[in-house]
Protein backbone atom coordinates (compact mmCIF):
# COMPACT_ATOMS: atom_id res chain seq x y z
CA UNK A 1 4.84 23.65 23.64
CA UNK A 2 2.52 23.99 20.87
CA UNK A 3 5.10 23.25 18.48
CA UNK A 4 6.38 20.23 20.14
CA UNK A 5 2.79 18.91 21.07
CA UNK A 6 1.69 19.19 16.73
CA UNK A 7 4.93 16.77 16.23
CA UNK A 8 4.01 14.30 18.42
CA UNK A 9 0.05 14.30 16.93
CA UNK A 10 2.19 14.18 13.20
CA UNK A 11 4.07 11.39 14.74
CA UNK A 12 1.58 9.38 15.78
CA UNK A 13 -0.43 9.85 12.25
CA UNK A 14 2.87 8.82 10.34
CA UNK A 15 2.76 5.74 13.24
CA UNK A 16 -1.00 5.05 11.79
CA UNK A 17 0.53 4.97 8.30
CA UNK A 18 3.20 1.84 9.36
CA UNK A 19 0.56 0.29 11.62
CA UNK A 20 -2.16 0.00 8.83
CA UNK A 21 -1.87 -3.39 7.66
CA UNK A 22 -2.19 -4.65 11.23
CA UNK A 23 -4.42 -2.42 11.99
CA UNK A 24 -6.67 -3.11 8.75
CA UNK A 25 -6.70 -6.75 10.07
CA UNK A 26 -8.23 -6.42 13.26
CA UNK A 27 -11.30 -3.90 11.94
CA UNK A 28 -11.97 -6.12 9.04
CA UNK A 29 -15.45 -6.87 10.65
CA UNK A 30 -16.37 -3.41 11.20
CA UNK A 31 -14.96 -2.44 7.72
CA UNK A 32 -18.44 -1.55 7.14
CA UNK A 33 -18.32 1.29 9.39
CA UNK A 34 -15.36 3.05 10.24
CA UNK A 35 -14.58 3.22 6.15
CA UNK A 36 -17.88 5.05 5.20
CA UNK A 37 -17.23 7.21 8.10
CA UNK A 38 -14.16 7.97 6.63
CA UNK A 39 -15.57 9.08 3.27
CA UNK A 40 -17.90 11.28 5.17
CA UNK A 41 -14.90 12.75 6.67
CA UNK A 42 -13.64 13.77 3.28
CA UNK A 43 -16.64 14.82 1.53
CA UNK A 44 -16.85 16.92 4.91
CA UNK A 45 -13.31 18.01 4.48
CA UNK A 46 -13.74 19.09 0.89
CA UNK A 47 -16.86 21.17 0.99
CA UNK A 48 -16.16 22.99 4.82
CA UNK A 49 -12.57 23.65 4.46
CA UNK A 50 -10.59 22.98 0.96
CA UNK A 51 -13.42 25.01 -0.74
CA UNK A 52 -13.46 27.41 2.11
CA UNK A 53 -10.02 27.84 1.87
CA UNK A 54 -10.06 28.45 -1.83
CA UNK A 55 -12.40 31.33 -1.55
CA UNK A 56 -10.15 32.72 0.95
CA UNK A 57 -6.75 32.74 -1.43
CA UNK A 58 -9.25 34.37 -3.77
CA UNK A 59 -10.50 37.33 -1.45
CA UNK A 60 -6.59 37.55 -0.31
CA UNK A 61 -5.57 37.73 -4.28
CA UNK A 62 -8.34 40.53 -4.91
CA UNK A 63 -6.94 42.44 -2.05
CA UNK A 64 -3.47 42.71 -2.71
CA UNK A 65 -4.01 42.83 -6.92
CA UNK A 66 -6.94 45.34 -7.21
CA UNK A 67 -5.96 46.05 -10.59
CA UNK A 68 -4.52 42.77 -12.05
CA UNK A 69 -6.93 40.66 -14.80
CA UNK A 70 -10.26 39.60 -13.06
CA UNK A 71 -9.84 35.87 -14.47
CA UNK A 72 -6.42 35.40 -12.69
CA UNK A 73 -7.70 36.49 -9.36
CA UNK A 74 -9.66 33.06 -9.54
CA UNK A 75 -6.25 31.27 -9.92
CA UNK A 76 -6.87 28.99 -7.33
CA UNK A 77 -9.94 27.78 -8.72
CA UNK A 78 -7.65 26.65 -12.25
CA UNK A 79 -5.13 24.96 -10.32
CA UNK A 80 -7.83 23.30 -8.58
CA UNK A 81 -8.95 21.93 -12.18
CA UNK A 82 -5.56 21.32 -13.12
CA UNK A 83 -5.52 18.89 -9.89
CA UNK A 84 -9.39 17.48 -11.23
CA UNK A 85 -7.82 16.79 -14.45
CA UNK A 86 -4.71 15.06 -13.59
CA UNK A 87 -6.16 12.46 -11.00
CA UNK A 88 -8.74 11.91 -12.98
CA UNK A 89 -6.65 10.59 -15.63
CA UNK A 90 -4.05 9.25 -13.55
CA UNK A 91 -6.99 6.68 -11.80
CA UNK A 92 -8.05 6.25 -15.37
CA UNK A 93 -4.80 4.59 -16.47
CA UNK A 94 -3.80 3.07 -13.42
CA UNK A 95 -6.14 0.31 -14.29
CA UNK A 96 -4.62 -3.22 -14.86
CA UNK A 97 -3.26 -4.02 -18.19
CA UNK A 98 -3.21 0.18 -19.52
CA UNK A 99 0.21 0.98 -21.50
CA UNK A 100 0.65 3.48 -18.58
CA UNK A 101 -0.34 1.53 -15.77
CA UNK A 102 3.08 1.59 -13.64
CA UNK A 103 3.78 5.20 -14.34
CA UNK A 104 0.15 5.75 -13.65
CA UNK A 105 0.34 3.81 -10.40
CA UNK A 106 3.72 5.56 -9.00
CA UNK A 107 1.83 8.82 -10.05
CA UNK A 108 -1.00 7.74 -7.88
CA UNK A 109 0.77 7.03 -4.80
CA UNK A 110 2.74 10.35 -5.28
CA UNK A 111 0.03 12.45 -5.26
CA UNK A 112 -0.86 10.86 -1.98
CA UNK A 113 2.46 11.57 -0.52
CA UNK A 114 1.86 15.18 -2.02
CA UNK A 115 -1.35 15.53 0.01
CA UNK A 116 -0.09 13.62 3.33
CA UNK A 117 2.64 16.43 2.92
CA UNK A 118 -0.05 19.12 2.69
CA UNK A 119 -1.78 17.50 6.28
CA UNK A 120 1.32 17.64 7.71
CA UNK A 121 1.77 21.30 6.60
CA UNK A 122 -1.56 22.18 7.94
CA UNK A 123 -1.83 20.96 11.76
CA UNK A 124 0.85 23.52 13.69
CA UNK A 125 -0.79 25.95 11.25
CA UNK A 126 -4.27 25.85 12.77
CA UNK A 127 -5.21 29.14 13.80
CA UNK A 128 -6.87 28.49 16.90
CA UNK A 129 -5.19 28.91 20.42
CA UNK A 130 -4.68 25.80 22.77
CA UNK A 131 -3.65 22.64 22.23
CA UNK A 132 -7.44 20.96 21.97
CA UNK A 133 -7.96 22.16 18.23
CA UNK A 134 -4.49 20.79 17.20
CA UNK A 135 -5.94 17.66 18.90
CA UNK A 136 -9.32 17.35 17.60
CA UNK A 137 -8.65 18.38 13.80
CA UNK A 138 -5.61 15.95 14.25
CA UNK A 139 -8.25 12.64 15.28
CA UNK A 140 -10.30 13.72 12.40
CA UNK A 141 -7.22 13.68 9.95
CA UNK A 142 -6.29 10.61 11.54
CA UNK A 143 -9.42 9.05 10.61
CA UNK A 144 -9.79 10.26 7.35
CA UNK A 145 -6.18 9.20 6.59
CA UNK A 146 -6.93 5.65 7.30
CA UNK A 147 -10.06 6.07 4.76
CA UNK A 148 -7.08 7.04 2.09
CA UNK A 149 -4.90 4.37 3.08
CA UNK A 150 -7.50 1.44 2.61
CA UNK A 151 -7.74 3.03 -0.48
CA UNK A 152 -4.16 2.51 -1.43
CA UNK A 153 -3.71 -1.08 -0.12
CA UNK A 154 -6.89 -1.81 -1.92
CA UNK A 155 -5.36 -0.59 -5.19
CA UNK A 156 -2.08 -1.83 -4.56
CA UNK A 157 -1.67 -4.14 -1.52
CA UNK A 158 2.19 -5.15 -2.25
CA UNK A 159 3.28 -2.12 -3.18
CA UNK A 160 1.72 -0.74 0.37
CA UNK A 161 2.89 -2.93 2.37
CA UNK A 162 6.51 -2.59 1.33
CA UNK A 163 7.18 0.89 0.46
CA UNK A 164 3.92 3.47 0.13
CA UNK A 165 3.21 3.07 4.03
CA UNK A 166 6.74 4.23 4.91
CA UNK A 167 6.29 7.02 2.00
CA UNK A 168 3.26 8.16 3.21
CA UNK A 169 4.73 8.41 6.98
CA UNK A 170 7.65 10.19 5.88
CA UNK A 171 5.99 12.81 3.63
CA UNK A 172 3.81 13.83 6.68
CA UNK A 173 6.96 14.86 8.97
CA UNK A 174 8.18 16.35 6.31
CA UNK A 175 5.37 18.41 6.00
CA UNK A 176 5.11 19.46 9.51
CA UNK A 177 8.91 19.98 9.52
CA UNK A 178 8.48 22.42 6.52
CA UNK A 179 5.72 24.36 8.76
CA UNK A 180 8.06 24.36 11.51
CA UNK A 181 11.16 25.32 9.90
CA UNK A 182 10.50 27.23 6.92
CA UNK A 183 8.29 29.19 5.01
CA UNK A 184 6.97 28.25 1.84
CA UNK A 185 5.53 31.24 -0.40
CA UNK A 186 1.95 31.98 -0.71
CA UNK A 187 1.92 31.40 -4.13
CA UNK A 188 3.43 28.20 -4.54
CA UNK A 189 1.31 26.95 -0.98
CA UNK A 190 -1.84 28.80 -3.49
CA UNK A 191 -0.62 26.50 -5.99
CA UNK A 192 -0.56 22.96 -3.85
CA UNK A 193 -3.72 24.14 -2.15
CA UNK A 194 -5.72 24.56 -5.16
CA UNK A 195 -4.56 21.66 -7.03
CA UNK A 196 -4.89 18.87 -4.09
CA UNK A 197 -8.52 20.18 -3.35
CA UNK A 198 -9.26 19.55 -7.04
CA UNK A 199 -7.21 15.89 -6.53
CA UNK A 200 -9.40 15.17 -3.68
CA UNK A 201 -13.22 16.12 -5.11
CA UNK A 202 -12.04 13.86 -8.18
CA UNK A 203 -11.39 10.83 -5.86
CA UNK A 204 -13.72 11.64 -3.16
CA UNK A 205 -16.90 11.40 -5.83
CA UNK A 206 -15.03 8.31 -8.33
CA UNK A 207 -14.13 6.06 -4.60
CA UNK A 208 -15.66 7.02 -0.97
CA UNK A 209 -19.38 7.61 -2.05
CA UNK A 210 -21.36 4.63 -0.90
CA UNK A 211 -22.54 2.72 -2.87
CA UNK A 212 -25.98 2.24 -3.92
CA UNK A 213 -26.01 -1.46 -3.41
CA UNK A 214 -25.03 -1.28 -0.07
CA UNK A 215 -27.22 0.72 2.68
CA UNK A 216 -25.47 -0.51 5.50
CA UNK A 217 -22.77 2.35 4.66
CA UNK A 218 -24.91 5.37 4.32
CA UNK A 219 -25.58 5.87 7.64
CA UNK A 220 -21.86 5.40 8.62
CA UNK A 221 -21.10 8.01 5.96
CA UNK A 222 -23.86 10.80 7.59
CA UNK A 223 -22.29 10.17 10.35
CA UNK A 224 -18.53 11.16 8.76
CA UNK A 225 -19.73 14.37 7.39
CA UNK A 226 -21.75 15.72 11.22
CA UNK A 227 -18.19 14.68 12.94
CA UNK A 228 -16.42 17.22 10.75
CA UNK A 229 -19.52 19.21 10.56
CA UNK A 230 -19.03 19.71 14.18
CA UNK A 231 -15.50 20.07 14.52
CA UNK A 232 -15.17 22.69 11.91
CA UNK A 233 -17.75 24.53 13.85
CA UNK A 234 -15.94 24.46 17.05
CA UNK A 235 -12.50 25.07 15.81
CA UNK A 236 -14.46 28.14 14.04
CA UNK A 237 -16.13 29.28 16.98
CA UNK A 238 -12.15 29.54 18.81
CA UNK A 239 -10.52 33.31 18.44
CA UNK A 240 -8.40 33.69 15.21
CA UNK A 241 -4.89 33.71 16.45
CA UNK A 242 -1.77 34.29 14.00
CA UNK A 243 0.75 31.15 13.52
């Protein structure tokens, strides 16, 4: 049931990915709102669960290499620089009229494809029991998805519209079908992990903080980071359960 229940939530987020132009058009008007609230999601996302996670793969690495060099047990926290470094300069040279700027734009979208893959890694492995965390942390994806994908159509609205949405949907079920069918290793899921949370910092502080011109948003964006504020605490709060 569980199973089955996490592909219909990854099915409806992929659906979310198709739907967005049509779906961007009818909350133009309260653009101002529900795209700051995104940001907060992210920013929440970042600091109470990528970094989070991080530390764990590092107290997990200590554990099982006791003796192995100190700096590598912090592995994580390189690939996570690695991922810092190369969206950094990816956004850099996506820019209009750069030598790079198509290979720089297909790199963009593919790291977003990456991380949509990662999401739909994630969901069936929540650890919680029950079908209402799957739920919940699945709304708040959902939400914060739509923050990446305004994003993207922002950046490149033709290319969306005719091919990224469909990538974006498809890299999602194939992320939950990976979870659901295989098992990666921990050290390359260490790897993708570490890197994507250093991806996402880089492009949550260059594109979703508000900006200083317009208050309207900062509100909006409080609001983002107490929603996953207070799901993270109640999915926390739910017995640790194994799968």
């Amino acid at each position: 049931m569980r199973v089955v229940f996490s592909g219909i939530l990854v099915l409806a987020l992929a659906g979310l990915h198709v739907a967005y132009p049509w779906l961007e058009e009818r909350a133009a008007r309260r653009r101002h709102i529900w795209v700051p609230v995104s940001a907060g999601i992210a920013i929440g996302y970042v600091f109470l669960y990528m970094l989070p996670k991080l530390s764990d793969y590092t107290r997990a690495i200590i554990a099982a290499e006791p003796s192995g060099a100190e700096f590598f047990h912090y592995r994580v926290f390189l690939f996570a620089l690695f991922g810092f470094l190369f969206y950094f300069i990816v956004d850099r040279d996506r820019l209009p009229g750069h030598p790079r700027a198509e290979l720089a734009t297909s790199l963009h979208s593919a790291s977003f494809c990456f991380y949509n893959a990662l999401v739909g890694y994630i969901i069936p492995h929540i650890p919680r029991p029950g079908l209402v965390p799957l739920f919940v942390a699945s709304a708040v994806l959902g939400v914060h998805l739509l923050g990446i994908n305004h994003q993207l159509r922002h950046w490149h609205p033709n290319r969306f519209d005719r091919t990224i949405r469909w990538l974006l949907a498809a890299s999602i079920v194939f992320g939950w079908a990976l979870a659901t069918f295989t098992s990666l290793p921990k050290e390359l899921l260490l790897v993708m992990t570490g890197f994507l949370a250093g991806a996402i910092v880089v492009n949550v502080m260059m594109e979703e903080l508000p900006e200083k011109d317009d208050p309207r948003r900062v509100v909006p964006f409080l609001v983002g980071i107490g929603i996953f504020l207070v799901v993270m605490i109640f999915i926390r709060s739910l017995p640790h359960t194994v799968g």
